[in-house]
N, C-alpha and C. Protein backbone atom coordinates (compact mmCIF):
# COMPACT_ATOMS: atom_id res chain seq x y z
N UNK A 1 150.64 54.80 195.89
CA UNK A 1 149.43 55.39 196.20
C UNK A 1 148.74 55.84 194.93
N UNK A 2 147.78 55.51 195.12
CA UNK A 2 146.90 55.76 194.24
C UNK A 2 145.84 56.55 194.21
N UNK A 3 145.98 57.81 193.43
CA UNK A 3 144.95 58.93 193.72
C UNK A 3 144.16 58.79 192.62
N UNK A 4 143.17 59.13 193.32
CA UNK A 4 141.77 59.16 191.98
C UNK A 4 141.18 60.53 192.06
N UNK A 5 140.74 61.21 190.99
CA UNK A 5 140.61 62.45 191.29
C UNK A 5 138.92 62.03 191.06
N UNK A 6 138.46 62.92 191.86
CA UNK A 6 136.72 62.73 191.29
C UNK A 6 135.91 63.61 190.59
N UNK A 7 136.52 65.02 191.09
CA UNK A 7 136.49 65.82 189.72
C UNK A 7 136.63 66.02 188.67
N UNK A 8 135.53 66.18 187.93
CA UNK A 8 136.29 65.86 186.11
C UNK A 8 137.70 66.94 186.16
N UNK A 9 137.79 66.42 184.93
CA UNK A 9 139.11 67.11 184.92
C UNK A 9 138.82 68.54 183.85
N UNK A 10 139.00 69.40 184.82
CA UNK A 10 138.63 71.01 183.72
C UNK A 10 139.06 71.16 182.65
N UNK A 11 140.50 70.82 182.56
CA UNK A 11 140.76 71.19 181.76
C UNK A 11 140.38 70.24 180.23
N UNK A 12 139.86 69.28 180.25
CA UNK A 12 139.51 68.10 179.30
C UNK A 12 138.12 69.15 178.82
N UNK A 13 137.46 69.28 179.79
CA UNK A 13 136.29 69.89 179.78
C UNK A 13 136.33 71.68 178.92
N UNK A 14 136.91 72.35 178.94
CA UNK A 14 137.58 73.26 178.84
C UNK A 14 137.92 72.97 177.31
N UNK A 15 138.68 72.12 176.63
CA UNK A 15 139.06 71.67 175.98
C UNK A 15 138.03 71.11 175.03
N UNK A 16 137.34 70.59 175.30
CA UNK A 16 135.89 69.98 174.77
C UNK A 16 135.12 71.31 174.44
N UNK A 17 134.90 72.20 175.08
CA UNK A 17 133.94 73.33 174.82
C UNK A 17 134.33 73.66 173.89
N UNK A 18 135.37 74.14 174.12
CA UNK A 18 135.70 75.25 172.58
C UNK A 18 136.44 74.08 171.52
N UNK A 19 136.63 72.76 171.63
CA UNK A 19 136.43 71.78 170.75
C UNK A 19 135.09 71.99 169.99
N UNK A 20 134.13 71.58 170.59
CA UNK A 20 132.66 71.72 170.23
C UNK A 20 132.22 73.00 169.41
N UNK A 21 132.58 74.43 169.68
CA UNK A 21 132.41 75.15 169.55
C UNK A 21 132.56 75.81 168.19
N UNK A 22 134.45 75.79 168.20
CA UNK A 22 135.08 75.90 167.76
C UNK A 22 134.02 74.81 166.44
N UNK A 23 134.09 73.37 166.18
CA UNK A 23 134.27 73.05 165.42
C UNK A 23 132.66 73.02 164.73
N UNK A 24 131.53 74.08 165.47
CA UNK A 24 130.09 74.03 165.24
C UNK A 24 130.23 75.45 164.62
N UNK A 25 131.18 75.97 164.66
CA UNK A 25 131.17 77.83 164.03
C UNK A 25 131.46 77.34 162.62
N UNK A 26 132.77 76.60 162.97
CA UNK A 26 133.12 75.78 161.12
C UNK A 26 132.12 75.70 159.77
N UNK A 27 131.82 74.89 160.59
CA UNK A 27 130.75 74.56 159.87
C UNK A 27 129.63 75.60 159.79
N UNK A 28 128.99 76.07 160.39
CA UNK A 28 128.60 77.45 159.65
C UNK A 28 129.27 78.27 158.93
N UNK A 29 129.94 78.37 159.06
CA UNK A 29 130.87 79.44 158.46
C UNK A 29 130.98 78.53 156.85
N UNK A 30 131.30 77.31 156.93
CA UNK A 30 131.71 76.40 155.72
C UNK A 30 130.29 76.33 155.08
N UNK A 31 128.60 76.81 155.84
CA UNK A 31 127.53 76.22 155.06
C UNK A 31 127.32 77.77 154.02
N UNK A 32 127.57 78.56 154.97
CA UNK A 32 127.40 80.02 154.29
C UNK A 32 128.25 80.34 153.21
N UNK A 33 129.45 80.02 153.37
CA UNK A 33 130.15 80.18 152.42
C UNK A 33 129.74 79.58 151.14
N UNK A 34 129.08 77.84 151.49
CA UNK A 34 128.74 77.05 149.94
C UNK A 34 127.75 78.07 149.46
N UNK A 35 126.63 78.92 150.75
CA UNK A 35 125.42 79.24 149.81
C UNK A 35 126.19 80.28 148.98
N UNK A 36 126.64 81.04 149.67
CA UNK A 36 127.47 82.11 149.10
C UNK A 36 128.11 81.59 147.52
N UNK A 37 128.65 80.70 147.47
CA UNK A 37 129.67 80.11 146.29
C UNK A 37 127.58 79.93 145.11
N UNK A 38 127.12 78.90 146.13
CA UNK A 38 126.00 78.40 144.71
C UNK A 38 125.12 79.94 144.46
N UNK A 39 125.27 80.70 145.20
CA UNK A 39 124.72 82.16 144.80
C UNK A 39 125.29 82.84 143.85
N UNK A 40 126.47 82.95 144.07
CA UNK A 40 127.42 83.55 142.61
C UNK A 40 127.57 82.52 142.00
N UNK A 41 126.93 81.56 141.41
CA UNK A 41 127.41 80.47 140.36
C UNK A 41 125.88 80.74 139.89
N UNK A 42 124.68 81.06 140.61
CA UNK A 42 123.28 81.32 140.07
C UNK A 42 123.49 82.35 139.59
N UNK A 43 123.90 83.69 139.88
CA UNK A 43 123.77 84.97 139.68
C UNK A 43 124.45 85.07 138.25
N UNK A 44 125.61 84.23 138.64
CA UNK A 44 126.38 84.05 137.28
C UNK A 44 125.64 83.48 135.91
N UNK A 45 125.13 82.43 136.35
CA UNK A 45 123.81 81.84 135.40
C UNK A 45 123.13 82.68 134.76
N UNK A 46 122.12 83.04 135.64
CA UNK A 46 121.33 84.10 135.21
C UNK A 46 121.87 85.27 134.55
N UNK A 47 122.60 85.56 134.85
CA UNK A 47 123.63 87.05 134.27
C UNK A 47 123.59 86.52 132.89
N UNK A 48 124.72 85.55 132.86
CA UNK A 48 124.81 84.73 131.12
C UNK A 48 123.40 84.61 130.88
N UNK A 49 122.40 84.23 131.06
CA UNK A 49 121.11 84.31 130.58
C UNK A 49 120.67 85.43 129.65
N UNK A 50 120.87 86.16 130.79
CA UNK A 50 120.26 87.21 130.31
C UNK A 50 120.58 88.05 129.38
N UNK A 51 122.05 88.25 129.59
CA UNK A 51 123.26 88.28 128.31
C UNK A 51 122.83 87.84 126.94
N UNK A 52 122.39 86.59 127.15
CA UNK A 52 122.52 85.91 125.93
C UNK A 52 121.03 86.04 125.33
N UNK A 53 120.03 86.66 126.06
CA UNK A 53 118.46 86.99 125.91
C UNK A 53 118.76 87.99 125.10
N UNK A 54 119.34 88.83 125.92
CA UNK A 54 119.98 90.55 125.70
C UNK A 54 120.48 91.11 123.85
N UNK A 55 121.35 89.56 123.92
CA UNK A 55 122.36 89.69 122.75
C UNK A 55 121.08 89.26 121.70
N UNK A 56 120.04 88.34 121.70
CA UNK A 56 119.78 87.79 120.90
C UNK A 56 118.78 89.00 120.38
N UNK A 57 117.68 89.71 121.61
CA UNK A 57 116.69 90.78 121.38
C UNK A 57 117.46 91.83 120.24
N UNK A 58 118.94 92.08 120.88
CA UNK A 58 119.84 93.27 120.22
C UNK A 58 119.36 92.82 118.91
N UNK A 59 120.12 91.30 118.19
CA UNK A 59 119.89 90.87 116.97
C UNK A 59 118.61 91.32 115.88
N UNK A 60 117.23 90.91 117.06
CA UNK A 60 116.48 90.67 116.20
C UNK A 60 116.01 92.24 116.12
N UNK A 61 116.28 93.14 116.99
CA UNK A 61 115.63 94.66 117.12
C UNK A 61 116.99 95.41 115.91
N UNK A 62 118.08 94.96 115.33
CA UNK A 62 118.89 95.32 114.20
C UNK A 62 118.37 94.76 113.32
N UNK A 63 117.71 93.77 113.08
CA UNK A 63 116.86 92.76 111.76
C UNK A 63 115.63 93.59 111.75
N UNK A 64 114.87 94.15 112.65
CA UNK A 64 113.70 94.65 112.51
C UNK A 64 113.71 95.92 112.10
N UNK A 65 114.74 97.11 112.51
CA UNK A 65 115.31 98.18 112.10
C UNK A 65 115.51 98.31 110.63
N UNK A 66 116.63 97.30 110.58
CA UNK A 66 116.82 96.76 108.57
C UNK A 66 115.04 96.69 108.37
N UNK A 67 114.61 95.77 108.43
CA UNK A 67 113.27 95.98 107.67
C UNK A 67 112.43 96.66 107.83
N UNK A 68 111.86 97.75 108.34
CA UNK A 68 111.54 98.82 108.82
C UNK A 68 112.35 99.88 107.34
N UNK A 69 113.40 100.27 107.46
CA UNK A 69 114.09 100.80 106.37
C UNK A 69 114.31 100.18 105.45
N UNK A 70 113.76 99.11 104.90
CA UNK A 70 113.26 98.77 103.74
C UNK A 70 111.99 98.75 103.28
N UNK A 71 110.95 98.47 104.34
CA UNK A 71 109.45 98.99 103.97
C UNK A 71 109.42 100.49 104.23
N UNK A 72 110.18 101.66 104.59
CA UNK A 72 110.20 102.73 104.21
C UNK A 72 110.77 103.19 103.08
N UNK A 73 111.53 102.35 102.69
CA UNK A 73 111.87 102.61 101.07
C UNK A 73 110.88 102.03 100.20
N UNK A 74 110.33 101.29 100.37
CA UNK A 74 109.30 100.80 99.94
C UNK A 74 108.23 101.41 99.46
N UNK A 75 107.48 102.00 100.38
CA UNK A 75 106.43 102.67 100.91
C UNK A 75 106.82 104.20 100.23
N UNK A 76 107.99 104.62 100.24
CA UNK A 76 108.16 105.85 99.62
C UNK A 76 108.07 105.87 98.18
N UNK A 77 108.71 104.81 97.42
CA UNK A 77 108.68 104.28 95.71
C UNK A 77 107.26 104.48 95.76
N UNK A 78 106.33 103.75 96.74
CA UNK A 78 105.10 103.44 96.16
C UNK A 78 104.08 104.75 96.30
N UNK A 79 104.61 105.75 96.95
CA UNK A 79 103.51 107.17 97.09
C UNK A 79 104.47 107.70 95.75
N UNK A 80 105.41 107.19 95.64
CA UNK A 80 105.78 107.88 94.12
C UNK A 80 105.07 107.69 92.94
N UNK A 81 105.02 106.70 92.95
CA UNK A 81 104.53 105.62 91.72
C UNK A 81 102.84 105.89 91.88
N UNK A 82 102.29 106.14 93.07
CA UNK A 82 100.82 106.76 92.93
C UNK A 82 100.89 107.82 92.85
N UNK A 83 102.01 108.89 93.15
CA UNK A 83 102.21 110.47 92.68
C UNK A 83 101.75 110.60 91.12
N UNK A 84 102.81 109.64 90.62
CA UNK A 84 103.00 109.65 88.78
C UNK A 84 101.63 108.99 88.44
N UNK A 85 101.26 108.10 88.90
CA UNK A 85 99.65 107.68 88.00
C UNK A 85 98.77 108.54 87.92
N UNK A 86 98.62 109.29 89.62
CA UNK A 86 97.58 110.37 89.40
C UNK A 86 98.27 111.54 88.24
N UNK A 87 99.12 111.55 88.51
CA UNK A 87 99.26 112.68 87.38
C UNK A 87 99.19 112.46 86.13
N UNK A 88 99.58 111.10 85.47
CA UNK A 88 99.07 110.78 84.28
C UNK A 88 97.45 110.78 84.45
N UNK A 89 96.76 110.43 85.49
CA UNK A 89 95.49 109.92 84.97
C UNK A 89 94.95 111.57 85.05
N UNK A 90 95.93 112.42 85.70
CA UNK A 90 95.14 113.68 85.43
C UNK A 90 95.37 114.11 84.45
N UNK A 91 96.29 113.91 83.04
CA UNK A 91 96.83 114.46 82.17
C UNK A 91 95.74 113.54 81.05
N UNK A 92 95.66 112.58 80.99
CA UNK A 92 94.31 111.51 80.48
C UNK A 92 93.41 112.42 80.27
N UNK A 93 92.56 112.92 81.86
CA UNK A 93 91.25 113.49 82.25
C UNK A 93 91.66 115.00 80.88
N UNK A 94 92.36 115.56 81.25
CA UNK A 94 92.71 116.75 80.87
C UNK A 94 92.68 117.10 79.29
N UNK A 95 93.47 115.97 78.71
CA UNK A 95 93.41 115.81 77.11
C UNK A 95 92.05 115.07 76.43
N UNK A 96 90.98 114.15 77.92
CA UNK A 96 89.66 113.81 77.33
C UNK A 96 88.89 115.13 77.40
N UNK A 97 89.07 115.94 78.09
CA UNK A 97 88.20 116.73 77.89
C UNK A 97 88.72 118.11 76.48
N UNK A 98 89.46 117.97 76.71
CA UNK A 98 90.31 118.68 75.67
C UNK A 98 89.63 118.42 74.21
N UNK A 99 89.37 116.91 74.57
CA UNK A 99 89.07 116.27 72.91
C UNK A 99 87.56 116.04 73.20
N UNK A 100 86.86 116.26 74.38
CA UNK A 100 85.51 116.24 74.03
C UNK A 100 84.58 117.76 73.84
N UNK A 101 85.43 118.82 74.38
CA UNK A 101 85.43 120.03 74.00
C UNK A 101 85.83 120.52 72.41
N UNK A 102 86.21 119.88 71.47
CA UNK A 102 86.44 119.89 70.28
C UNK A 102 85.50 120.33 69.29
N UNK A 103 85.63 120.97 68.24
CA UNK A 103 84.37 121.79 67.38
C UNK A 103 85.24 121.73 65.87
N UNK A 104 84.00 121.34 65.13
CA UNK A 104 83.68 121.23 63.84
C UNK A 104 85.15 120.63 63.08
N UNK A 105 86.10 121.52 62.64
CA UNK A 105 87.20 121.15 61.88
C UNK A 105 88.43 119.95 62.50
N UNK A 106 88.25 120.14 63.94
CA UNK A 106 89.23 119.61 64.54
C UNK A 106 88.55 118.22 65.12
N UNK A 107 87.44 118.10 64.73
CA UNK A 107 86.92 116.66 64.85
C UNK A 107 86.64 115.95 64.02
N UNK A 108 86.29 116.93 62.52
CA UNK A 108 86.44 116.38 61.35
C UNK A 108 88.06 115.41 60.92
N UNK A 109 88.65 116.69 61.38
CA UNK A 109 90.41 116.11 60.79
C UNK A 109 90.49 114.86 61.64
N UNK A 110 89.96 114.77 62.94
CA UNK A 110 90.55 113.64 64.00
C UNK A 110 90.18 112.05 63.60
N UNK A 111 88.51 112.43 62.65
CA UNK A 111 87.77 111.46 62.25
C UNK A 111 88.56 110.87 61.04
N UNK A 112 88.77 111.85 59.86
CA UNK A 112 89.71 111.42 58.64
C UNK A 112 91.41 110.75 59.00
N UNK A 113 91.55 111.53 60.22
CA UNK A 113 93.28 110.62 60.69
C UNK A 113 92.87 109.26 60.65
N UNK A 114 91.91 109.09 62.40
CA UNK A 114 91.86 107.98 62.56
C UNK A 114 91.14 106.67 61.81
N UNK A 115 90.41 107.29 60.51
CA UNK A 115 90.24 106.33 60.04
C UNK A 115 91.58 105.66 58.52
N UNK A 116 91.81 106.40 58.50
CA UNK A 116 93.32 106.26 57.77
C UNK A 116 94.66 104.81 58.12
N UNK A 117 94.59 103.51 57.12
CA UNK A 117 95.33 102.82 58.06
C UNK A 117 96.42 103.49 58.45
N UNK A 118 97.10 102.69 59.45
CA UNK A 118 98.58 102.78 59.84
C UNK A 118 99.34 102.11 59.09
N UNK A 119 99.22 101.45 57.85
CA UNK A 119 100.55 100.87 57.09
C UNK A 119 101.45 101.44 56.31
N UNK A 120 100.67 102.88 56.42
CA UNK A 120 101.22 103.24 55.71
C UNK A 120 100.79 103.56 53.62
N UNK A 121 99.92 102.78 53.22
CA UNK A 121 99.96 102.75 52.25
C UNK A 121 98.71 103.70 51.50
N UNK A 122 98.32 104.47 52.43
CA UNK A 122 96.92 105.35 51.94
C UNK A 122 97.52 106.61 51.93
N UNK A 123 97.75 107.55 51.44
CA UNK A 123 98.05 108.90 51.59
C UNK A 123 97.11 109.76 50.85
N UNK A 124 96.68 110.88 51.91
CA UNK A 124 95.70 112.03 51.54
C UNK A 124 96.94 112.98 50.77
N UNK A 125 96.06 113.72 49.71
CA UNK A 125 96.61 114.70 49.16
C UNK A 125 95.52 116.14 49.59
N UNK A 126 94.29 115.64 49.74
CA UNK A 126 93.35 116.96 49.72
C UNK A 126 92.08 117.05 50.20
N UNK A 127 91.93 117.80 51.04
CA UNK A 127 90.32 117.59 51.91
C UNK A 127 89.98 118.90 51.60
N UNK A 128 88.56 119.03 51.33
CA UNK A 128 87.80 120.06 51.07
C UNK A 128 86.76 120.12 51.42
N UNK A 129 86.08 120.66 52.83
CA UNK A 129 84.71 120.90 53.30
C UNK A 129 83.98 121.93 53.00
N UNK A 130 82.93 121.62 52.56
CA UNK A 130 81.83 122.54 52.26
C UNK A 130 80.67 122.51 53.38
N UNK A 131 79.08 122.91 53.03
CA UNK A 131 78.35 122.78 54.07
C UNK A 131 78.25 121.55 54.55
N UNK A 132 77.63 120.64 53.51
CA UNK A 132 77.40 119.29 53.76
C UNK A 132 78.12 118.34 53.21
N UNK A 133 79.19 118.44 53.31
CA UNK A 133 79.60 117.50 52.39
C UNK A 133 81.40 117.77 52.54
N UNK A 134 82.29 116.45 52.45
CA UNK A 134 83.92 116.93 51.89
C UNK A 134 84.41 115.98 51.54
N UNK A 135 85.02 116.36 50.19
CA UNK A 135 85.58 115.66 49.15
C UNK A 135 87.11 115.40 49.26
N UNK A 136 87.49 114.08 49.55
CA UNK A 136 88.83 114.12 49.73
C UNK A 136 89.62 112.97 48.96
N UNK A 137 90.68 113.86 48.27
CA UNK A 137 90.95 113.29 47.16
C UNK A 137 92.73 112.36 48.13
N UNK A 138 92.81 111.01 47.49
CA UNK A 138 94.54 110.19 47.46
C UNK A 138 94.63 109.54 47.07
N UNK A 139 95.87 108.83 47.31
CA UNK A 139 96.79 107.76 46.80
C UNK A 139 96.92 106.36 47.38
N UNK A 140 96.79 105.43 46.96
CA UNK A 140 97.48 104.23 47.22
C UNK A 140 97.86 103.19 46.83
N UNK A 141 98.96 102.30 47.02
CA UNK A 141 99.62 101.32 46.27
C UNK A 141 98.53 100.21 45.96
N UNK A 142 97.95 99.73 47.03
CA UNK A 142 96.74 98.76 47.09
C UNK A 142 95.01 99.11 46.75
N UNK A 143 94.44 98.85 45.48
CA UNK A 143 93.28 99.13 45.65
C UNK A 143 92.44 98.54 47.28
N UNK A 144 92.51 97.65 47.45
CA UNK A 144 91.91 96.74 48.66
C UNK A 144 92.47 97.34 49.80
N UNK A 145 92.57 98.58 49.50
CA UNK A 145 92.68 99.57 50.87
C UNK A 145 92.00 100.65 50.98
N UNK A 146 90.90 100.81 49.42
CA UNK A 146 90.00 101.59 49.76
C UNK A 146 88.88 101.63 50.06
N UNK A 147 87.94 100.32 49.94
CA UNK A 147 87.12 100.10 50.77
C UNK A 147 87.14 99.88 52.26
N UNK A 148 88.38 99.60 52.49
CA UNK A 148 88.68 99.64 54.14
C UNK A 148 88.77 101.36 54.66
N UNK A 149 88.82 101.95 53.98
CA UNK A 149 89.38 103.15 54.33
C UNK A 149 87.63 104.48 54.25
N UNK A 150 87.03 103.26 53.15
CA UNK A 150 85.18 103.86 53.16
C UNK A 150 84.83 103.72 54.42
N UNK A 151 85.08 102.38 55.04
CA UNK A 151 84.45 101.54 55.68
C UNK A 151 84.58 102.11 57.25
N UNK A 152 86.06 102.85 57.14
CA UNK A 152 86.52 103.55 58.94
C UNK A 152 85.75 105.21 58.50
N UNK A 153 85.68 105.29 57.33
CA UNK A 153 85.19 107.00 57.26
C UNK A 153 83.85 106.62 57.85
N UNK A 154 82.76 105.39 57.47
CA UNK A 154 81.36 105.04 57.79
C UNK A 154 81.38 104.87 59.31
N UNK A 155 82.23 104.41 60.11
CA UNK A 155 82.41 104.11 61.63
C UNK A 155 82.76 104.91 61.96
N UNK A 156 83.59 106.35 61.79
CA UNK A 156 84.06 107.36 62.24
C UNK A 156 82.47 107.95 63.31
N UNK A 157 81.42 107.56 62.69
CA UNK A 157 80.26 108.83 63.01
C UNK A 157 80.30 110.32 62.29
N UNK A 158 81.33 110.54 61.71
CA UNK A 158 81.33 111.54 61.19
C UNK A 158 80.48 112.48 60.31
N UNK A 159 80.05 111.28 59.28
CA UNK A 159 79.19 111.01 57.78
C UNK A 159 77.82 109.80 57.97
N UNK A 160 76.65 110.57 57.09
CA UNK A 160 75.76 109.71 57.23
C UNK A 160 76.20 108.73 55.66
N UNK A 161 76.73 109.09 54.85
CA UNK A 161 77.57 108.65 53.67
C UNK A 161 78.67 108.70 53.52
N UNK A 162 78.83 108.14 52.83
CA UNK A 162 80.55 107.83 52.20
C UNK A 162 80.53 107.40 50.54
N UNK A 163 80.98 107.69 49.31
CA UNK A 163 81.25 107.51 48.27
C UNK A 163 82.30 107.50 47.82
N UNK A 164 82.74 106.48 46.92
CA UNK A 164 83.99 106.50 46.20
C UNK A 164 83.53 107.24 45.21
N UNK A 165 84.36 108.81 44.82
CA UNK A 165 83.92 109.15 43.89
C UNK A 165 84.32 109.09 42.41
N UNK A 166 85.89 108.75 41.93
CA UNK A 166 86.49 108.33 40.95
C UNK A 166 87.60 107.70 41.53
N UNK A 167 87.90 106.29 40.72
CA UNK A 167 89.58 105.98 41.29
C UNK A 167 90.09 105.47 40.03
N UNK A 168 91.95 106.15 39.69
CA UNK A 168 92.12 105.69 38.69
C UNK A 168 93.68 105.34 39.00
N UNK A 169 94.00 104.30 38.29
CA UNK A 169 95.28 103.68 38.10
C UNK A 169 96.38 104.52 36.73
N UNK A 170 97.44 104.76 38.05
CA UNK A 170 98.56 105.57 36.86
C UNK A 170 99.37 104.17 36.32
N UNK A 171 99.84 104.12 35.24
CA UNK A 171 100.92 102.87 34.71
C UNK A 171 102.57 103.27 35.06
N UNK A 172 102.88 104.71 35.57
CA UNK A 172 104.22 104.91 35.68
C UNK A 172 104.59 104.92 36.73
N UNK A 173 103.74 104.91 38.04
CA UNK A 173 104.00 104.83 39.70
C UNK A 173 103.58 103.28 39.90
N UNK A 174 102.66 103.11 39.48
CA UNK A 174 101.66 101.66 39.68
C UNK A 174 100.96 102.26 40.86
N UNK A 175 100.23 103.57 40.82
CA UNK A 175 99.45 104.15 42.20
C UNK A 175 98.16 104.26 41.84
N UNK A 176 97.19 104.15 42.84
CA UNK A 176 95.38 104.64 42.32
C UNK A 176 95.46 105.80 43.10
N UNK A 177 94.73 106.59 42.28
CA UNK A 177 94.03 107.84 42.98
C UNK A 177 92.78 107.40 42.78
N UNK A 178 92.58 108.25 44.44
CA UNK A 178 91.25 108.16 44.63
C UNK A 178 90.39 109.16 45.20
N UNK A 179 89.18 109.30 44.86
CA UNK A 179 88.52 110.45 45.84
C UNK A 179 87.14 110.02 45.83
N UNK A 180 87.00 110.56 47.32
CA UNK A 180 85.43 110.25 48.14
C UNK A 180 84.89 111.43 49.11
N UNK A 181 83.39 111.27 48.29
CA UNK A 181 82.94 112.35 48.86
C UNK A 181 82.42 111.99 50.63
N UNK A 182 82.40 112.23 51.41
CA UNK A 182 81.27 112.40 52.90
C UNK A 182 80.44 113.16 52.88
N UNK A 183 78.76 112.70 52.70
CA UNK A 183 78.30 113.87 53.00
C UNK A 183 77.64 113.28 54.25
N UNK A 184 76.70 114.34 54.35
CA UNK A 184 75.73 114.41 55.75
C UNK A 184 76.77 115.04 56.91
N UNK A 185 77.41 115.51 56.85
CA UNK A 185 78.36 116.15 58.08
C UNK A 185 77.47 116.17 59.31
N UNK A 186 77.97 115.27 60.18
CA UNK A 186 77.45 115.27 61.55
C UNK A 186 77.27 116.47 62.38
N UNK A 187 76.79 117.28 62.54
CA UNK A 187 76.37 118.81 63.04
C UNK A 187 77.18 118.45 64.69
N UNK A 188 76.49 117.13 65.52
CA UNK A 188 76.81 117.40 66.46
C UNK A 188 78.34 117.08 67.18
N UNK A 189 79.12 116.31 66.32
CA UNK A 189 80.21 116.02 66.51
C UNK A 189 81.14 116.79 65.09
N UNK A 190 80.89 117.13 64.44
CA UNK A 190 81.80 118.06 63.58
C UNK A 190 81.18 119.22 62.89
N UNK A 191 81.19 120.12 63.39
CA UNK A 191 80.62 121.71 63.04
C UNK A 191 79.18 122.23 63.33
């Protein structure tokens, strides 16, 4: 005998559901999880990103720091270094006026220095001012150093003249003496 059942069979059915079910949760469960996994593999990304943004800003904000404290060292030398100029250029101002405030003897002497070479080979023995006029008697190895020496007394401004007034050669030094008068004494720059 042969029975045929015509009812499905439940339990196949039964079996199938939570087959189906069962194997449709899976898979959700398996899609969430990937996002989950490619989410912490992004986050991770980005993290190292930013890390490595992080690390590099650190770098360049320690490079910028360093130079920063070197243009403040900088910058400090250089209000130094304009500290010291002004103060020389005030010490300049201070000694020009010093020397344009100057009267009679002490502009005379400044005029007879500076016209005096620097080699050395002219030496004063004797200056003597009167009203108009001062006679100043020296020495030197080179005659051809006393017309140079007329010639800075005439540029001084000092004198409206200049004269050689005697020059004579010793034979036991091999020296000339010499003396020259200035007259016209400049009233407004010496006395």
């Amino acid at each position: 005998m042969i029975k045929v059942n015509l009812l499905k069979d439940q339990t196949l059915r039964v079996a199938s559901k939570s087959f189906t079910a069962t194997s449709g949760g899976h898979v959700h469960w398996f899609v969430f999880g990937a996002v989950v996994v490619v989410l912490a593999f992004a986050i991770a990304y980005v993290t190292n990103q930013f890390k490595t943004q992080i690390a590099k800003n650190e770098e360049k904000i320690s490079e910028l720091q360093q130079e920063e404290k070197r243009l403040e060292q900088l910058h400090l030398k250089m209000q130094e270094y304009e500290s010291l100029t002004q103060q020389r250029q005030n010490r300049i101002d201070v000694i020009e006026k010093l020397k344009a405030s100057q009267k009679g003897p002490v502009r005379l002497l400044n005029a007879v220095i500076n016209s005096i070479p620097s080699d050395g080979d002219v030496w004063l023995r004797m200056l003597e001012k009167n009203d108009a006029s001062v006679k100043i008697l020296g020495q030197t190895r080179l005659q051809g150093k006393i017309p140079d020496l007329l010639d800075n007394f005439l540029a001084s401004g000092s004198f409206s003249g200049v004269e050689l007034e005697k020059i004579r050669r010793t034979e036991k030094n091999d020296i000339s003496e010499f003396s020259i008068i200035g007259a016209g004494i400049q009233r407004a720059k010496a006395e």
